[in-house]
C-alpha atoms as a PDB file:
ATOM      1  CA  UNK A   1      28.042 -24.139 -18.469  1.00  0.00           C
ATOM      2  CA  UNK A   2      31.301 -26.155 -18.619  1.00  0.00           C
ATOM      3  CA  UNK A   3      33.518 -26.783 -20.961  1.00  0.00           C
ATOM      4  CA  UNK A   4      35.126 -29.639 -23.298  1.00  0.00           C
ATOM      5  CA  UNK A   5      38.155 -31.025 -24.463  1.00  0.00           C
ATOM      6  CA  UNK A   6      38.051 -31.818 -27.743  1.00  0.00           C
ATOM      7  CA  UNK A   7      40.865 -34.019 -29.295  1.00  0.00           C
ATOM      8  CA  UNK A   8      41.407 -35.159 -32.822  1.00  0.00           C
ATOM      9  CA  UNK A   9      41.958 -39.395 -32.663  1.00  0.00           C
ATOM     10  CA  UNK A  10      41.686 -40.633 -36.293  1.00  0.00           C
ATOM     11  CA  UNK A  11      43.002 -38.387 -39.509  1.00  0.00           C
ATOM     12  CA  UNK A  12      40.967 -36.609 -41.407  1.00  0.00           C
ATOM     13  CA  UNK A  13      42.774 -37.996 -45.054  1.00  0.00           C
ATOM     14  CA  UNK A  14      39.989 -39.077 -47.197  1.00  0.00           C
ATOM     15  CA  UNK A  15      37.009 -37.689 -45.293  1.00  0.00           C
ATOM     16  CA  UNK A  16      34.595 -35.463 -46.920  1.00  0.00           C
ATOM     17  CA  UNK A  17      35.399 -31.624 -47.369  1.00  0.00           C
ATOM     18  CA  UNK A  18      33.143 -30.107 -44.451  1.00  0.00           C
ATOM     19  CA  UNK A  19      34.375 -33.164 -41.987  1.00  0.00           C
ATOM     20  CA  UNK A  20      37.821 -31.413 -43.010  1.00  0.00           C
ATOM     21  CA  UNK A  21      36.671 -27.607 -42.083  1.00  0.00           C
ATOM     22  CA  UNK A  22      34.282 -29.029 -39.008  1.00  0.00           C
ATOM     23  CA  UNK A  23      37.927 -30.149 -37.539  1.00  0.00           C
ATOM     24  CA  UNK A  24      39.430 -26.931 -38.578  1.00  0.00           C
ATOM     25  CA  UNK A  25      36.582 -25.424 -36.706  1.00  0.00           C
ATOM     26  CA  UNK A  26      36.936 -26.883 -33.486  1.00  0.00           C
ATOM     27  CA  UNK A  27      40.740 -25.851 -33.782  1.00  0.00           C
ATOM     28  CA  UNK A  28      42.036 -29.260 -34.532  1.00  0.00           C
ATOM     29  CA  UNK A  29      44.242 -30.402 -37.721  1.00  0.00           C
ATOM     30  CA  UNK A  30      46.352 -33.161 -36.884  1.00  0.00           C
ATOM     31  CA  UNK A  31      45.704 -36.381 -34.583  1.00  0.00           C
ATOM     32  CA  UNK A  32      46.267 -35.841 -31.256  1.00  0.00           C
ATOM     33  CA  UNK A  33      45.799 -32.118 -31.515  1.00  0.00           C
ATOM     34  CA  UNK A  34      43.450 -30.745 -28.366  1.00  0.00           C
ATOM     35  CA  UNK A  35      41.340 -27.702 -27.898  1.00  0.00           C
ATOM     36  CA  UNK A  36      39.203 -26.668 -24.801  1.00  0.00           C
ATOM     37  CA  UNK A  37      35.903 -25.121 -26.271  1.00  0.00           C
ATOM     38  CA  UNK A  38      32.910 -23.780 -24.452  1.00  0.00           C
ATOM     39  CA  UNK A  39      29.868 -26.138 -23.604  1.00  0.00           C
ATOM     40  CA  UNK A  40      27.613 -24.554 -26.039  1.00  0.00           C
ATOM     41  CA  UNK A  41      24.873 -25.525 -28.403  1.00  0.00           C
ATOM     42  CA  UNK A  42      27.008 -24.828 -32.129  1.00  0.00           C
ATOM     43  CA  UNK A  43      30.335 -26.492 -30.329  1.00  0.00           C
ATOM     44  CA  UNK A  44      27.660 -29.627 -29.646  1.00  0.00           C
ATOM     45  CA  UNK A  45      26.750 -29.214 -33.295  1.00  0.00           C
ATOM     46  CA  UNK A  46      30.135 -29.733 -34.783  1.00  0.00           C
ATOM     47  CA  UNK A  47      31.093 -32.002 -32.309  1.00  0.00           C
ATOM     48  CA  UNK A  48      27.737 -34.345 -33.948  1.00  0.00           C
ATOM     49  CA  UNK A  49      29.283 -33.890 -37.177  1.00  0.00           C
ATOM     50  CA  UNK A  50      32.501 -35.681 -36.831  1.00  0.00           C
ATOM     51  CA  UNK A  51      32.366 -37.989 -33.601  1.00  0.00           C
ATOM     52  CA  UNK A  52      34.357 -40.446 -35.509  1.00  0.00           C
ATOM     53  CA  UNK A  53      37.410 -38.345 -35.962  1.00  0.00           C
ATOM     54  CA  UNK A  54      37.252 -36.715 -32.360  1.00  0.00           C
ATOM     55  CA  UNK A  55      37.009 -37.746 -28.515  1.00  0.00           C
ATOM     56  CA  UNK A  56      35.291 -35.578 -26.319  1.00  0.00           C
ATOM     57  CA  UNK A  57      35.928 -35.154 -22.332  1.00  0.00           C
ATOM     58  CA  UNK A  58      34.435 -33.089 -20.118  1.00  0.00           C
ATOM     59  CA  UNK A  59      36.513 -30.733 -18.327  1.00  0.00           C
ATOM     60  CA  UNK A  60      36.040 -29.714 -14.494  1.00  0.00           C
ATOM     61  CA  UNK A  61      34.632 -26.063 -14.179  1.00  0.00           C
ATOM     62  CA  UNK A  62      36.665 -25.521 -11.411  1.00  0.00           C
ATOM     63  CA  UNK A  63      40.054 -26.106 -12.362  1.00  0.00           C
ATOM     64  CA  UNK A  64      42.521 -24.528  -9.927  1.00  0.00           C
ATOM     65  CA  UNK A  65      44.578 -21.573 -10.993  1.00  0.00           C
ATOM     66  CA  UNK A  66      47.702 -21.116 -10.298  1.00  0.00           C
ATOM     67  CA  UNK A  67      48.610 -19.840  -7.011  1.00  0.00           C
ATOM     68  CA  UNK A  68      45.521 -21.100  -5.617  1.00  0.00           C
ATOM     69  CA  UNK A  69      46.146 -24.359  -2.752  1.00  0.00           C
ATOM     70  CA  UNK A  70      44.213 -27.415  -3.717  1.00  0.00           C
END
């Protein structure tokens, strides 16, 4: 499974309570805040919840660490 980067595009002022703790969830709070999270069926969940507050990319499994040559 990959993962995805999650980032917070529109403010969460005047949304509903849950939209509020769904963001707080994914480890966002304030627009433009990003958080890597696991590919996985509850992430996918929360993600459904509040796609009009967030943007979603998928990141490349093999990212190179450092050290390694590209």
């Amino acid at each position: 499974m990959g993962e995805l980067k999650v980032t917070q595009v529109r403010s969460a002022i005047g949304s509903k309570p849950k939209h509020r703790g769904t963001l707080r969830a994914l480890g966002l709070g304030r627009v433009g805040r990003s958080h890597v999270l696991p590919d996985r069926p509850e992430v996918r969940g929360m993600i459904a919840r509040v796609p009009h507050l967030i943007r979603v990319d998928e990141v490349d499994a093999k990212r190179p660490k450092s050290g390694d040559t590209p």
